[in-house]
Structures are given as C-alpha cells and as structure tokens.
N, C-alpha and C. Protein backbone atom coordinates (compact mmCIF):
# COMPACT_ATOMS: atom_id res chain seq x y z
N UNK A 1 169.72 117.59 54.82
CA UNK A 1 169.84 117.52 56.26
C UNK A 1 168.98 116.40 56.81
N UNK A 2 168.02 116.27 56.30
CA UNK A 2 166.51 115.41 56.53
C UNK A 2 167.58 113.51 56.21
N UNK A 3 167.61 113.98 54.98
CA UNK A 3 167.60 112.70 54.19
C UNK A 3 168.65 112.08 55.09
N UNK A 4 169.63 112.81 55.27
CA UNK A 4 170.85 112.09 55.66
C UNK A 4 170.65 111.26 56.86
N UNK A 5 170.16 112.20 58.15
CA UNK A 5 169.28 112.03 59.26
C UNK A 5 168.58 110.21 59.00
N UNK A 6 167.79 110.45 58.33
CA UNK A 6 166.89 108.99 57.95
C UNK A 6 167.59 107.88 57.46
N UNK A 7 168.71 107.99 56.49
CA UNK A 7 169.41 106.91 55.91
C UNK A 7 170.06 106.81 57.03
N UNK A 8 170.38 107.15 57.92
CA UNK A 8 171.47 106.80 59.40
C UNK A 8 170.66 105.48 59.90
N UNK A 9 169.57 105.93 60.23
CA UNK A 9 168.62 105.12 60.77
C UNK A 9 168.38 103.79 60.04
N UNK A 10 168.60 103.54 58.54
CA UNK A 10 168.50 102.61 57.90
C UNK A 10 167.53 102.85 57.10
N UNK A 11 166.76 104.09 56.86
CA UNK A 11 165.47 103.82 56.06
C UNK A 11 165.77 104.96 55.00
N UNK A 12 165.04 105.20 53.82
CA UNK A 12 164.82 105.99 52.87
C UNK A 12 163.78 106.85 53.31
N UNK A 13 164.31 108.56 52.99
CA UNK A 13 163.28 109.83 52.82
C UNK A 13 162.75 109.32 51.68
N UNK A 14 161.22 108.65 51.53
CA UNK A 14 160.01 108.62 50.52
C UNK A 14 159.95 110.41 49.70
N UNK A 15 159.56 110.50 51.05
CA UNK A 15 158.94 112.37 50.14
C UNK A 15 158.67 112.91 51.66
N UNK A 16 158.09 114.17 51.51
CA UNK A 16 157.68 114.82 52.13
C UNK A 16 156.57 115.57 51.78
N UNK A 17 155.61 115.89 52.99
CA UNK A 17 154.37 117.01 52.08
C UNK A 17 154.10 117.85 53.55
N UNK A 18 153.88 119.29 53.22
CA UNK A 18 153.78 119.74 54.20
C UNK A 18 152.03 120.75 53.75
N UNK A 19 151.30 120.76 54.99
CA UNK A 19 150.29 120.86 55.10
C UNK A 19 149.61 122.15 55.97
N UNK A 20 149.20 123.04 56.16
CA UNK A 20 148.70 124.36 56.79
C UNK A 20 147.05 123.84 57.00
N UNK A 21 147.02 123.58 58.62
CA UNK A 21 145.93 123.30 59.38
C UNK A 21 145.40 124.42 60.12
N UNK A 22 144.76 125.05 60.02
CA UNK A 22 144.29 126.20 60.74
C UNK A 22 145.82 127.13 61.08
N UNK A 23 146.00 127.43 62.35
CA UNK A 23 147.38 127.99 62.66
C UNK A 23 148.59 127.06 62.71
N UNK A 24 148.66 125.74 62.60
CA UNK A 24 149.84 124.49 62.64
C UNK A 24 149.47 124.24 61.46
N UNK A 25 151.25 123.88 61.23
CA UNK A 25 151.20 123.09 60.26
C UNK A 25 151.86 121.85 60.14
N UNK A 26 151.64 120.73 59.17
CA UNK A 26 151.48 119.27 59.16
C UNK A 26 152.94 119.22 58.43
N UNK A 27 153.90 118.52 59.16
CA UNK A 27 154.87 117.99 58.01
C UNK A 27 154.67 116.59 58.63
N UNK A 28 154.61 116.21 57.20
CA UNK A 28 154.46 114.39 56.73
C UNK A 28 155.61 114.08 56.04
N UNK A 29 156.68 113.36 56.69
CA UNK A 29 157.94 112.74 56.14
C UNK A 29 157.23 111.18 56.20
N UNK A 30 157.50 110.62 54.85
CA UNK A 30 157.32 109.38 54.21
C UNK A 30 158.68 108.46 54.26
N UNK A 31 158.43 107.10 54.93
CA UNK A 31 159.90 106.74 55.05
C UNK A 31 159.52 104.75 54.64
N UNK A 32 160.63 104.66 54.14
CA UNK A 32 160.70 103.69 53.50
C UNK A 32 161.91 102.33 53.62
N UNK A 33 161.74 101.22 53.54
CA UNK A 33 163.49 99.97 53.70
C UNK A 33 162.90 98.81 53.03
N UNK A 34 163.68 98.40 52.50
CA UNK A 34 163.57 96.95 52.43
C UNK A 34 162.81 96.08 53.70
N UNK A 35 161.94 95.22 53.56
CA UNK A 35 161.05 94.05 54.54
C UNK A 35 159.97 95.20 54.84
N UNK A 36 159.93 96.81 54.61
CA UNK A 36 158.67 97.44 55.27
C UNK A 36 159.39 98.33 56.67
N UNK A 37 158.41 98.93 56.84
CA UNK A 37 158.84 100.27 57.87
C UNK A 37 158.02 99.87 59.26
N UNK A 38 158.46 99.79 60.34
CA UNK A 38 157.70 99.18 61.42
C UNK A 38 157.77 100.58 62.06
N UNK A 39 156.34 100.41 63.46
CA UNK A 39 156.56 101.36 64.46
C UNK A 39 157.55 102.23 64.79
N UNK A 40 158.69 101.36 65.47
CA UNK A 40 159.44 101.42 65.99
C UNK A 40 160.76 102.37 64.60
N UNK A 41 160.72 101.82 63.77
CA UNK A 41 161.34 102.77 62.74
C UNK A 41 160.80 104.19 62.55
N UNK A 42 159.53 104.57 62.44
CA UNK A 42 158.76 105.47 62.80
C UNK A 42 159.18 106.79 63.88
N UNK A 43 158.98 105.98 65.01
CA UNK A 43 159.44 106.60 66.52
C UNK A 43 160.60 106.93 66.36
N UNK A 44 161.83 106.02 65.59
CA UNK A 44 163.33 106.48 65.64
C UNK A 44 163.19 107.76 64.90
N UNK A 45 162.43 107.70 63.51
CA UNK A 45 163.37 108.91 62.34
C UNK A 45 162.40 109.92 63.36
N UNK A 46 161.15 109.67 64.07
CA UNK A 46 160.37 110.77 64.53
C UNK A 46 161.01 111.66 65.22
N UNK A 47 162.25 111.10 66.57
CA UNK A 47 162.86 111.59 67.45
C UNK A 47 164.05 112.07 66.82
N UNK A 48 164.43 111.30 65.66
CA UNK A 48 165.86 112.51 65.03
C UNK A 48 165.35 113.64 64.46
N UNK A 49 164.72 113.63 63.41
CA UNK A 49 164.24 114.23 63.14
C UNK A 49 163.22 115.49 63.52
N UNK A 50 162.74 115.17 64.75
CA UNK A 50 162.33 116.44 65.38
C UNK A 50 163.43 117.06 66.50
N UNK A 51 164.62 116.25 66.77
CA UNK A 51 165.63 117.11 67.49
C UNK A 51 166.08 118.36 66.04
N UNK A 52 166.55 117.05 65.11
CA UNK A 52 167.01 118.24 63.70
C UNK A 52 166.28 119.47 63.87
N UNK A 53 165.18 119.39 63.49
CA UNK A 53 164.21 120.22 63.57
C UNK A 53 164.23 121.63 64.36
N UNK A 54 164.30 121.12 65.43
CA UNK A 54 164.38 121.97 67.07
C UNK A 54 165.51 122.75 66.61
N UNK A 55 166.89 122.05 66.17
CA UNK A 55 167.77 122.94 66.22
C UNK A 55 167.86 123.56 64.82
N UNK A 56 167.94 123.51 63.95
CA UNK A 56 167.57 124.27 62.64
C UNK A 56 166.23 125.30 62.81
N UNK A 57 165.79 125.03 63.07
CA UNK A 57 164.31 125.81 62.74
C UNK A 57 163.69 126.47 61.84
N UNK A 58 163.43 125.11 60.83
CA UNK A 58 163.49 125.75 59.65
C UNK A 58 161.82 126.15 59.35
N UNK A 59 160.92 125.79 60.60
CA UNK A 59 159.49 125.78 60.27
C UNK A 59 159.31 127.28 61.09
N UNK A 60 158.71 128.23 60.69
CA UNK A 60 158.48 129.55 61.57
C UNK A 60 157.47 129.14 62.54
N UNK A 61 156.18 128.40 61.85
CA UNK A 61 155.16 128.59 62.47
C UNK A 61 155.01 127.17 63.53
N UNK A 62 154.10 127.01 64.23
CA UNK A 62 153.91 126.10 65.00
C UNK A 62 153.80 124.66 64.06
N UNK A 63 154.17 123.75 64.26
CA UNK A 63 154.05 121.83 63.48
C UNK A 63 153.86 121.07 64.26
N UNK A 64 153.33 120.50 63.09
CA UNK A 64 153.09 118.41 64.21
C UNK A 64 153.72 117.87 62.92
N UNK A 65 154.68 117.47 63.93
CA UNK A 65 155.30 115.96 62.62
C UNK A 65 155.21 114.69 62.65
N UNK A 66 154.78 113.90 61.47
CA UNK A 66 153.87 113.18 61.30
C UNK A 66 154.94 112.15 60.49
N UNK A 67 155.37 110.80 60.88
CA UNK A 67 156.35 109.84 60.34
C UNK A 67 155.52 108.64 59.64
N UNK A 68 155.48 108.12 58.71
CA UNK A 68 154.77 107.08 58.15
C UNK A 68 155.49 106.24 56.95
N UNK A 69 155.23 105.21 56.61
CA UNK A 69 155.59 104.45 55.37
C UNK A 69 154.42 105.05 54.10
N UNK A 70 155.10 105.04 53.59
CA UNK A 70 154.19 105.10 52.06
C UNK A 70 152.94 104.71 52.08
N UNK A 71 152.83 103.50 52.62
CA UNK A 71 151.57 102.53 52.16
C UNK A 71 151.53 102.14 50.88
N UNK A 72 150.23 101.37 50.86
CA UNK A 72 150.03 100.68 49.56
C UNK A 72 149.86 101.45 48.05
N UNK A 73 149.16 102.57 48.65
CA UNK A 73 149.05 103.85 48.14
C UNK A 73 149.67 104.77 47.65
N UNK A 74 151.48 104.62 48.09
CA UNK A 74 152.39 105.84 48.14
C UNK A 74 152.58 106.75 46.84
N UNK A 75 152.41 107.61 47.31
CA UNK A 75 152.72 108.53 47.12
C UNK A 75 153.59 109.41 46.58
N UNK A 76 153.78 109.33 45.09
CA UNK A 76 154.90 109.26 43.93
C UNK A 76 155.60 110.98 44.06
N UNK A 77 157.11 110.95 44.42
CA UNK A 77 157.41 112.44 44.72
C UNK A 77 158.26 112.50 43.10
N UNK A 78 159.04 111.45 43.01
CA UNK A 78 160.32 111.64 41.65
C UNK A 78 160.07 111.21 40.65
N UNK A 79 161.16 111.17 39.60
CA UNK A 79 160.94 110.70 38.31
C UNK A 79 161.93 108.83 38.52
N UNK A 80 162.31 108.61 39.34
CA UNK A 80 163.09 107.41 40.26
C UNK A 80 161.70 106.71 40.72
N UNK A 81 161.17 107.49 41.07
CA UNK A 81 159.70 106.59 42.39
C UNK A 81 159.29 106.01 41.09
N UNK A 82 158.83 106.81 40.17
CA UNK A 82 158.07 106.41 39.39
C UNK A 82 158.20 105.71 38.23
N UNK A 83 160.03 105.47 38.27
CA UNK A 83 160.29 104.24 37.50
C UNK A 83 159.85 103.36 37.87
N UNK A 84 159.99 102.86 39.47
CA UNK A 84 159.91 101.89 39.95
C UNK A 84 158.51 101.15 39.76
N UNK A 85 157.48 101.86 39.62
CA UNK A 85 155.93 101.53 39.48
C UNK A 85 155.77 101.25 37.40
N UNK A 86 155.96 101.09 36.53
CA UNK A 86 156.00 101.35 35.80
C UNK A 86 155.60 99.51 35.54
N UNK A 87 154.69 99.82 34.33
CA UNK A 87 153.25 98.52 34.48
C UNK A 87 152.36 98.31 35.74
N UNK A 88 152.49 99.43 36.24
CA UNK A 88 151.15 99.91 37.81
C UNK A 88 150.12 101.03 37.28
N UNK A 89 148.81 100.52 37.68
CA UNK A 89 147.96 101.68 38.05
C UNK A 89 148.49 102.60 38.64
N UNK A 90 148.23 104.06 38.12
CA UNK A 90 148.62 105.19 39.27
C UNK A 90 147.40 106.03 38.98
N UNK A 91 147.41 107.39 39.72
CA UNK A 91 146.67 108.24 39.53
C UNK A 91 147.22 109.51 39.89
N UNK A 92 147.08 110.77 38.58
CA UNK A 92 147.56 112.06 38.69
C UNK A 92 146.62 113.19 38.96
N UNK A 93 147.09 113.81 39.46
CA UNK A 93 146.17 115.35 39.52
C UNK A 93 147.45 116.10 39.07
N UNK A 94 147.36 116.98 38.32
CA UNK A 94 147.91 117.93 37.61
C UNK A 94 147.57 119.93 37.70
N UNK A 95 148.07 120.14 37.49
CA UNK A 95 148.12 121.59 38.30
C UNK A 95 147.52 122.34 37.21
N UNK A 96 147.94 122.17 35.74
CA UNK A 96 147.48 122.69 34.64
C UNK A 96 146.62 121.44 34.00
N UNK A 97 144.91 121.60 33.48
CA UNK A 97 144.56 120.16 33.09
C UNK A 97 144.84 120.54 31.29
N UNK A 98 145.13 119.10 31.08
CA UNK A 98 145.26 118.17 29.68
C UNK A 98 143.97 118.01 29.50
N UNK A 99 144.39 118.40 27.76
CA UNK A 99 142.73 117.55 27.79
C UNK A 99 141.40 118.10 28.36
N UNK A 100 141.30 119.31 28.83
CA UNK A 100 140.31 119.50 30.01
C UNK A 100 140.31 118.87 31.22
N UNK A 101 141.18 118.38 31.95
CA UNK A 101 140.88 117.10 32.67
C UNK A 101 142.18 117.44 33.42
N UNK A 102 142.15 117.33 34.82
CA UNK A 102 143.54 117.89 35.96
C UNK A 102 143.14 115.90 36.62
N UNK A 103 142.12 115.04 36.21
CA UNK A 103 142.67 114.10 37.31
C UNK A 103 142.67 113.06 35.96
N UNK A 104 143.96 112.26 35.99
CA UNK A 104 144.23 111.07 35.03
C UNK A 104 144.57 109.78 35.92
N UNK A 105 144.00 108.33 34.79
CA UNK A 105 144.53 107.55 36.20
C UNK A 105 144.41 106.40 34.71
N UNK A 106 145.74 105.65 35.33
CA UNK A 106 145.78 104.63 33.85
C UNK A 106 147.43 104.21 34.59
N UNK A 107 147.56 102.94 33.70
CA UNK A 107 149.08 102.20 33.18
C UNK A 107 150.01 102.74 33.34
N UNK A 108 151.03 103.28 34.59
CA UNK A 108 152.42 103.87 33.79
C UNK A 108 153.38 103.01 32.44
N UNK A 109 152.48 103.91 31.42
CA UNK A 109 153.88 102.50 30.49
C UNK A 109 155.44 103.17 30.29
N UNK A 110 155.33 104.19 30.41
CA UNK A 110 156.89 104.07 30.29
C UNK A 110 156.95 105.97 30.65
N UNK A 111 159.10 106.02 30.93
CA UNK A 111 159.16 107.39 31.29
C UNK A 111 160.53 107.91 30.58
N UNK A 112 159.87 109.07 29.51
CA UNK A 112 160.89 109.64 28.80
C UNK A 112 161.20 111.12 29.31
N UNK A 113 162.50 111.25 29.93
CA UNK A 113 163.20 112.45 29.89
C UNK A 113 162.30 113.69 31.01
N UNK A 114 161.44 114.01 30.95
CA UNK A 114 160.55 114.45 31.69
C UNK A 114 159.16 114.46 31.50
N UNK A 115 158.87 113.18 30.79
CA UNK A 115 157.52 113.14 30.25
C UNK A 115 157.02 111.51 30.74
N UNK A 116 155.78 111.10 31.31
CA UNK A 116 155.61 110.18 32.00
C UNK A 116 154.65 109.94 30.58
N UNK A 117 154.22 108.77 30.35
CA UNK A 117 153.38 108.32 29.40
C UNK A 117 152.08 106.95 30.50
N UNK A 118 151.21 107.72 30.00
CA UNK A 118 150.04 105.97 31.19
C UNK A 118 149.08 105.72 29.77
N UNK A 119 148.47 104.86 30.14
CA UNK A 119 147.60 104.09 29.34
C UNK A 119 145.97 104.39 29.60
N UNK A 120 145.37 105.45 29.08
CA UNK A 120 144.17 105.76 29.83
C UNK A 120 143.20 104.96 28.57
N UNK A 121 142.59 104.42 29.09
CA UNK A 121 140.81 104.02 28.39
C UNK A 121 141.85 103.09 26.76
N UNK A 122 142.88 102.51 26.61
CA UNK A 122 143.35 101.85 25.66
C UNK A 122 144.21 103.20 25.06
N UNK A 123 144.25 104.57 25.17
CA UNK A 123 145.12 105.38 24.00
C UNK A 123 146.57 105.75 25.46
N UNK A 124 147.50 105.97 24.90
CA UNK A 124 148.45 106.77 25.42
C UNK A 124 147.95 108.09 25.42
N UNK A 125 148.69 108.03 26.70
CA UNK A 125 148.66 109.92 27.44
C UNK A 125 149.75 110.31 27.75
N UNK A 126 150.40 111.45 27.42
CA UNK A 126 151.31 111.73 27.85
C UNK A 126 151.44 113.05 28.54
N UNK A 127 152.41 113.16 29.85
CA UNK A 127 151.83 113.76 30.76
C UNK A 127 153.70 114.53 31.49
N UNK A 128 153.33 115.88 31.58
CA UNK A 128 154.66 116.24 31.52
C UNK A 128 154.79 116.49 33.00
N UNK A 129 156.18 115.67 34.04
CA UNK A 129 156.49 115.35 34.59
C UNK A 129 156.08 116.58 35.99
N UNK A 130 156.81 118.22 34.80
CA UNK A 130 156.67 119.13 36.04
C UNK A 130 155.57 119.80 36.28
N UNK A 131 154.12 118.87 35.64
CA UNK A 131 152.86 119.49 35.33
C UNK A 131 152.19 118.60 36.54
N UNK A 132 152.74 117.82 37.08
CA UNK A 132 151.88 116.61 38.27
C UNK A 132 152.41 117.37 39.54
N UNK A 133 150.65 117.84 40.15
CA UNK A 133 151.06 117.99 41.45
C UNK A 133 151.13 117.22 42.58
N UNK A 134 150.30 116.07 41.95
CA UNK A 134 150.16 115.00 42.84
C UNK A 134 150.04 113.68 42.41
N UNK A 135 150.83 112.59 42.75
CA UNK A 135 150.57 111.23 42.32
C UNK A 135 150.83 110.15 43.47
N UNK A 136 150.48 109.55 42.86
CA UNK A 136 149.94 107.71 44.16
C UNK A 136 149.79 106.67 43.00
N UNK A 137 150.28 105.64 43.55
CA UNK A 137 149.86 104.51 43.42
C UNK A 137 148.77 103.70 43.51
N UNK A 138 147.89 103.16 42.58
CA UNK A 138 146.27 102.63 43.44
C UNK A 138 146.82 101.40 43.69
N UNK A 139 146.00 101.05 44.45
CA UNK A 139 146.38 99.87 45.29
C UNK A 139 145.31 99.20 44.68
N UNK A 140 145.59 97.96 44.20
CA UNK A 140 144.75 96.65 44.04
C UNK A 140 144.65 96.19 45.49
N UNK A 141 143.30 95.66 45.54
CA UNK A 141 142.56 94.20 46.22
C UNK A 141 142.21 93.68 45.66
C-alpha cells in the first residue's frame, strides 16, 4: 500500500522502522531516486502517505511520521540493499551474537542465498541474513 503510494511520486520505499516513544510512536519511512531525495520529495511522500495512513489506520496508537533519505549511512533493510553495497564498510548488530559478539563491522565481500559474508580484522565472517537486526552503511570521510 506504502510502496506503491511512493513509487507514484517517483521515489523508492528504502525501509521502514517503527519506534515506541513514551505513548507515540515513530514511523520512519526511508525514501530514495536517482540524483538524491530533496525536501520537497519528502513533504510529497509525507502528505500521501499520511492521508494513506488516516484512511487505513493501520497504527492503533498515536504517531509522528517521519520522511527522510537514507543518508550516507543508510540503513540496510534487504538482501537487494545489500547487494548493492558489496566492497563497502557496513556494520551489523545481530539479535543472536556470533562468536560472542552481536556488533560486527567489516567488508561486505559477497552474498550467498541467505548468508552475507564481511571481512572482519583480514578472516571472513559469515553472518546469517535472518540473524541481523540491524545494518547501515559507514560512511567514509
């Protein structure tokens, strides 16, 4: 319903993350195009997207919705996103830790079937796809 909504507009649903702030809660739709995501792209998917919203009602509790580009940083939702980064720094937090260890951050070198492989400290790691609760991109300066 979301996605479709946003590609109208011209841009790509990135991801989504939704967030529980005291009694509101945060939905963060991530949106994405070719040349970069301006203001004004922002404000558009903001206003479809919260009419959608209004009339579905799919949130019970009270929200603030929150429209943004990825950034430099973004914020890896698929096993697609994360082709695309592949010879990039990233960094995982994982729900179950490897290794002893829930935060990894290294090389994506490559992605088999549901298994992401990065390059930590010179050895391969391999890191199973539906075990990442969270990933990003680091951003070089």
């Amino acid at each position: 319903m979301l996605q479709d909504a946003v590609e109208d507009l011209g841009c790509e649903l990135w991801g989504i993350e939704c967030q529980r702030v005291g009694r509101f809660m945060t939905v963060r739709l991530f949106i994405d195009k070719d040349g970069g995501v301006t203001v004004d792209d922002c404000a558009d998917v903001s206003r479809q997207v919260s009419a959608i919203l209004d009339v579905e009602d799919p949130i019970a509790d009270k929200y603030n919705l929150e429209v943004s580009s990825p950034g430099l940083d973004r914020p890896l939702f698929t096993l697609p996103q994360f082709e695309r980064y592949i010879g990039q720094d990233i960094a995982v937090h994982l729900r179950i830790p490897v290794m002893e260890r829930r935060k990894w951050q290294g090389k994506l070198e490559r992605i088999e079937k549901d298994m992401i492989t990065l390059i930590v400290d010179d050895q391969e790691q391999i890191l199973v796809f539906g075990n990442i609760q969270k990933a990003n991109v680091v951003a070089k300066f």
